[in-house]
N, C-alpha and C. Protein backbone atom coordinates (compact mmCIF):
# COMPACT_ATOMS: atom_id res chain seq x y z
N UNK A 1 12.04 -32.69 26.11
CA UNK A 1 11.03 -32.08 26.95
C UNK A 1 10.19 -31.14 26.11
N UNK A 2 8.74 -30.88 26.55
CA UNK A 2 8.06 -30.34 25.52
C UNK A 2 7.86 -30.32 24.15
N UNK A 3 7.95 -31.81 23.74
CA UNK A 3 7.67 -32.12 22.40
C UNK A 3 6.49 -33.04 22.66
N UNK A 4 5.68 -32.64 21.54
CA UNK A 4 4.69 -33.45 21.20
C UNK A 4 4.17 -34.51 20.22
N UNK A 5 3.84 -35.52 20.31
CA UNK A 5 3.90 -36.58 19.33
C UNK A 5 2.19 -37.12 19.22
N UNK A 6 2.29 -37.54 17.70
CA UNK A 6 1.24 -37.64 16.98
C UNK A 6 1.20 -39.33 17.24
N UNK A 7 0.18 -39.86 17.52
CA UNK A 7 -0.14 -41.38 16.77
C UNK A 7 0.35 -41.58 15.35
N UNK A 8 0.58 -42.72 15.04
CA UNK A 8 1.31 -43.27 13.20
C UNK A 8 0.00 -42.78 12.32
N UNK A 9 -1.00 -42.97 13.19
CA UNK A 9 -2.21 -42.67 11.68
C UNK A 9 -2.30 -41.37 11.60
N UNK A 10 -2.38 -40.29 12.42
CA UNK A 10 -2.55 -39.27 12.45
C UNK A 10 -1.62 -38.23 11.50
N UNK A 11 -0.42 -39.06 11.84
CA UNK A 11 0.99 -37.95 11.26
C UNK A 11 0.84 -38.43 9.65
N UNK A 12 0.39 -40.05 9.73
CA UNK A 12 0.24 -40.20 8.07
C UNK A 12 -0.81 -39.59 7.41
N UNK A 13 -2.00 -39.23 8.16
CA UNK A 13 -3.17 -38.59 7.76
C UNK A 13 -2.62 -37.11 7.09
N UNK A 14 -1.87 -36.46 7.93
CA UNK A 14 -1.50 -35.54 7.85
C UNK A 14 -0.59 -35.05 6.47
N UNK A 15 0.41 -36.18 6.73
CA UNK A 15 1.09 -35.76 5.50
C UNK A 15 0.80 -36.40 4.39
N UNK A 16 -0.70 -36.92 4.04
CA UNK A 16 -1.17 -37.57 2.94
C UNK A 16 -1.77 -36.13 2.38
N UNK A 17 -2.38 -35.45 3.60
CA UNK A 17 -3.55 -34.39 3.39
C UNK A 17 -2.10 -33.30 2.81
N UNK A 18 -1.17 -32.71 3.18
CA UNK A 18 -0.65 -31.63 2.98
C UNK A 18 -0.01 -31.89 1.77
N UNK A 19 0.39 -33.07 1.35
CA UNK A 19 1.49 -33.59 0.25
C UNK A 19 0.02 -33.23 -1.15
N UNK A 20 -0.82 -33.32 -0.69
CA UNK A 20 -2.19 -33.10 -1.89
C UNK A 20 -2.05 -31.98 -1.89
N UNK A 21 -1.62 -30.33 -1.35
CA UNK A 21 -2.08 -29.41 -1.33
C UNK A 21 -1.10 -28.72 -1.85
N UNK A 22 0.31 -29.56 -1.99
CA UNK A 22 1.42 -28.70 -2.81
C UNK A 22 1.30 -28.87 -4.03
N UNK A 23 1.78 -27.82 -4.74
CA UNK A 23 1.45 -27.84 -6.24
C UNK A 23 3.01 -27.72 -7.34
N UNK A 24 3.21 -28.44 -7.85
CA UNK A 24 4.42 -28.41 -9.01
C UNK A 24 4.20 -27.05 -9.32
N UNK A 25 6.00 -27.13 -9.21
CA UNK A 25 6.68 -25.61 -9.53
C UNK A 25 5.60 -25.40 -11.64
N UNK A 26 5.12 -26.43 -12.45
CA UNK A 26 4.67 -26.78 -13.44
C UNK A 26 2.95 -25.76 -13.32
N UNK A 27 2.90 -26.78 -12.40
CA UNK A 27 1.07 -25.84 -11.58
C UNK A 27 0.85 -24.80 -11.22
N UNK A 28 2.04 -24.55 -10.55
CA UNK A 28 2.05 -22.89 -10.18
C UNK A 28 2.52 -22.18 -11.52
N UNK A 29 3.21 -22.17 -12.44
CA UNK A 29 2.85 -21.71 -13.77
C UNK A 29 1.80 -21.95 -14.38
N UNK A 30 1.03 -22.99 -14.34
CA UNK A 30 0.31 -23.03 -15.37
C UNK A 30 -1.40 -21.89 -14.02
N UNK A 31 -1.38 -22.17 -13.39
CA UNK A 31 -2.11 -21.63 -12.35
C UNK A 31 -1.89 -19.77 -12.23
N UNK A 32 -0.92 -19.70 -12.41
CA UNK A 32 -0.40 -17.98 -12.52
C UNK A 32 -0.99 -17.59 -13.85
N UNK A 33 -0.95 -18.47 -15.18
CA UNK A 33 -1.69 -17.77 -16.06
C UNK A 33 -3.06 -17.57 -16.43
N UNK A 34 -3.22 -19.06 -15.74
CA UNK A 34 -5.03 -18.84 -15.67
C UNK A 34 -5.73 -17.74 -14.67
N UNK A 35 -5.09 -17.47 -13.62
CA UNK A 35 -5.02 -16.07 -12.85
C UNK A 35 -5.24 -14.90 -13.74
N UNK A 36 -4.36 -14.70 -14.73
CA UNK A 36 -4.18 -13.77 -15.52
C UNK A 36 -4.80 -13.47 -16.32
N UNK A 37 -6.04 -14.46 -16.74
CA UNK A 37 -7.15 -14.56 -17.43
C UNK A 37 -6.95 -15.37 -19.28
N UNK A 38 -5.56 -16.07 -19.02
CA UNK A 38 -5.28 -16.97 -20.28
C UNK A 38 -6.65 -17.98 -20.70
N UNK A 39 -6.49 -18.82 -21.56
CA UNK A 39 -7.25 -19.67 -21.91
C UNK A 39 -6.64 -20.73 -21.45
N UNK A 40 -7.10 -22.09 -22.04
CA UNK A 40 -5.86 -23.24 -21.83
C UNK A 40 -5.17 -23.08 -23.08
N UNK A 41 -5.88 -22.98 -24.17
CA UNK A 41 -5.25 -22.72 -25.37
C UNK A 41 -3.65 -21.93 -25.55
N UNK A 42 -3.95 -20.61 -24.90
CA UNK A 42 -2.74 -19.50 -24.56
C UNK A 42 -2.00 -20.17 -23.99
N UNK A 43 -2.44 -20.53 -22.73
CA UNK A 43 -1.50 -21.43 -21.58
C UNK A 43 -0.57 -22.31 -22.08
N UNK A 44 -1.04 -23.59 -23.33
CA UNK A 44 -0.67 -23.99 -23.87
C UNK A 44 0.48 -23.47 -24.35
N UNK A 45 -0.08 -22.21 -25.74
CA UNK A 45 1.61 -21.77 -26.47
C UNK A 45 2.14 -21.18 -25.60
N UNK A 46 2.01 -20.47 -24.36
CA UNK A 46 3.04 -19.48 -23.75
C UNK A 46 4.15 -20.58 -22.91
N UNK A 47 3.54 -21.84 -22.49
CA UNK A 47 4.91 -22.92 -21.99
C UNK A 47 5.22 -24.46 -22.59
N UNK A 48 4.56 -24.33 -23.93
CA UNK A 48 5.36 -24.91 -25.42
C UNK A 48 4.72 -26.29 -24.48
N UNK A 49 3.43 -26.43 -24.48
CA UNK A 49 2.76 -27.47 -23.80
C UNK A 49 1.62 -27.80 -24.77
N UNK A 50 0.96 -29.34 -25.12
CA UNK A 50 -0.14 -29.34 -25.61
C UNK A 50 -1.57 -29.06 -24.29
N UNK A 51 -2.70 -28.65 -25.26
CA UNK A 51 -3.82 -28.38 -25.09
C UNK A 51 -3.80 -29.18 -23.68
N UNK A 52 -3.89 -30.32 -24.14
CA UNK A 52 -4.56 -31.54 -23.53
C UNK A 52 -3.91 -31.52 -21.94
N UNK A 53 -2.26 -31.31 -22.38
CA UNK A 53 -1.49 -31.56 -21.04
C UNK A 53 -1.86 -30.32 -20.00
N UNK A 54 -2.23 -29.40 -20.87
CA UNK A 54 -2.68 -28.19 -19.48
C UNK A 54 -4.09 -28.01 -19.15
N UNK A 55 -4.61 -29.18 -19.42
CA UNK A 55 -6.14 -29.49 -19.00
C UNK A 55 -5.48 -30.27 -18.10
N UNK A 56 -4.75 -31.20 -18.03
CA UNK A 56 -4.39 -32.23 -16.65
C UNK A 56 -3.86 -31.65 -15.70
N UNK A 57 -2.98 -30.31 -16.07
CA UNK A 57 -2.30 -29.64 -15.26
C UNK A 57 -3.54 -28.72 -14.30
N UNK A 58 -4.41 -28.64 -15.06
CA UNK A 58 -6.37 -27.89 -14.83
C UNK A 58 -6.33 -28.94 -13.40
N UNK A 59 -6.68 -29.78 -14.17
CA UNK A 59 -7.36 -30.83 -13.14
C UNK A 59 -6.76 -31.70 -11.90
N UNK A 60 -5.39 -31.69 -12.17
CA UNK A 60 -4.25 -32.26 -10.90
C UNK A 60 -4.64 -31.25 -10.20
N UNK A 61 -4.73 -29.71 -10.48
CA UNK A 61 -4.84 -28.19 -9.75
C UNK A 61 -5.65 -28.41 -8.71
N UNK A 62 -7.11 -28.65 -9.76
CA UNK A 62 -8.43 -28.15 -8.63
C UNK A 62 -8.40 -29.68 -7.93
N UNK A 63 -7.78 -30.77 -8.13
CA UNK A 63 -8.03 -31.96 -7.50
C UNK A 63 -7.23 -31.74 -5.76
N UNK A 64 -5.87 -31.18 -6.21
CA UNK A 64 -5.50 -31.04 -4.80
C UNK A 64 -5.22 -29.71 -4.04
N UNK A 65 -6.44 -28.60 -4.94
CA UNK A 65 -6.61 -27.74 -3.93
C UNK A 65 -8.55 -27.85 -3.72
N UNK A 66 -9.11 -28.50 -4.06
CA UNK A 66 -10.24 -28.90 -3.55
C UNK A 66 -11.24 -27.81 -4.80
N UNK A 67 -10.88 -27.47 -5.67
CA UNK A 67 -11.15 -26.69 -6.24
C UNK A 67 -12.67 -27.15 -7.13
N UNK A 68 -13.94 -26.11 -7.90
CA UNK A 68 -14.82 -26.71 -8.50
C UNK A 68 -14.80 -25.90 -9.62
N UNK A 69 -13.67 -25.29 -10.17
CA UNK A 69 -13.55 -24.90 -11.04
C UNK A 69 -12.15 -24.19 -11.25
N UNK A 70 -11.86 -23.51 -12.60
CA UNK A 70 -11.05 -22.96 -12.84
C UNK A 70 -10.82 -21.64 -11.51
N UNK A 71 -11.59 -20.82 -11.94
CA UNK A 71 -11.80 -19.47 -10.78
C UNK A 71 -11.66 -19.73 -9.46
N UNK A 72 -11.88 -20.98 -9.07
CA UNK A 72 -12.11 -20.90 -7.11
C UNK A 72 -10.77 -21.72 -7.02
N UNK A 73 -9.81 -22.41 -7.96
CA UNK A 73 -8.73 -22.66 -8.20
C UNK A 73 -7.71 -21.63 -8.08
N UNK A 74 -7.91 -20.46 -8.71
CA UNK A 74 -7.41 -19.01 -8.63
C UNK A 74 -7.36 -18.52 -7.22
N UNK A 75 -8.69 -18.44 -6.74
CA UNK A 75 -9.11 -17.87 -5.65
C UNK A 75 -8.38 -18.95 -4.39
N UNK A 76 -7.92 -20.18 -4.30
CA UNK A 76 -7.35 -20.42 -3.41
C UNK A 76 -6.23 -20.70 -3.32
N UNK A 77 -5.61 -20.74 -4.72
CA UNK A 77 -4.28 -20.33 -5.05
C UNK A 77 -3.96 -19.02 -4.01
N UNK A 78 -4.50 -18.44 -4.50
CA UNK A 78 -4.36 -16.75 -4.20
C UNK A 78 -4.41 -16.72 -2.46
N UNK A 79 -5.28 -17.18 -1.97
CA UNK A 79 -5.59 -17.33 -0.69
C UNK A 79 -4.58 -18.38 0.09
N UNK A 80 -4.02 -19.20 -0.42
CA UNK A 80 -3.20 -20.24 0.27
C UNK A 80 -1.25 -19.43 -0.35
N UNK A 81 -1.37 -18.95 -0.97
CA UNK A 81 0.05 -18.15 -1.42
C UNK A 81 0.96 -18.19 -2.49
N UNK A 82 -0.19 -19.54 -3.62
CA UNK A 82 0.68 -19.99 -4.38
C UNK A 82 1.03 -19.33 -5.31
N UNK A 83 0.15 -18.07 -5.59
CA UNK A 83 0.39 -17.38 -6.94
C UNK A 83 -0.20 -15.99 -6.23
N UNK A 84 0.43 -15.08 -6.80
CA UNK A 84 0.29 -13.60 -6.71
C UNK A 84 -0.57 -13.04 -7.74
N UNK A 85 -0.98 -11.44 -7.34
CA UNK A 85 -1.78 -11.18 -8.46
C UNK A 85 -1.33 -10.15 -9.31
């Protein structure tokens, strides 16, 4: 009693959309330092990562938080709870 149910497309809509918006325990490190005002370079030596791989870690970021850059990546990190300041 008093439960509510979604249509199949809806609930899959749903958890297609939210499963994009979580971020690897990986992202949220690499996302906490760019917060902090690292480079990718830094980012790089501080978690024994190449260049390259924390540009993907960049771009998986702003891909599934809707992000158009590094900074508004920060800013909705920050705003959604993933990283502190």
């Amino acid at each position: 009693a008093g439960k509510r149910y979604f249509p199949a497309e809806i609930a899959a809509e749903l958890a297609n959309h939210l499963g994009q918006e979580c971020l690897t325990p990986r992202e949220v490190q690499v996302l906490q330092l760019i917060a902090r005002g690292h480079s990718n370079k830094q980012v790089a030596g501080e978690l024994a990562l190449s260049e390259d791989t924390v540009k993907g870690h960049l771009r998986n970021i702003m891909d599934k938080l809707g992000a158009n850059n590094r900074t508004h990546a920060v800013t909705i990190g920050i705003e959604r709870g993933f990283i502190g300041l």
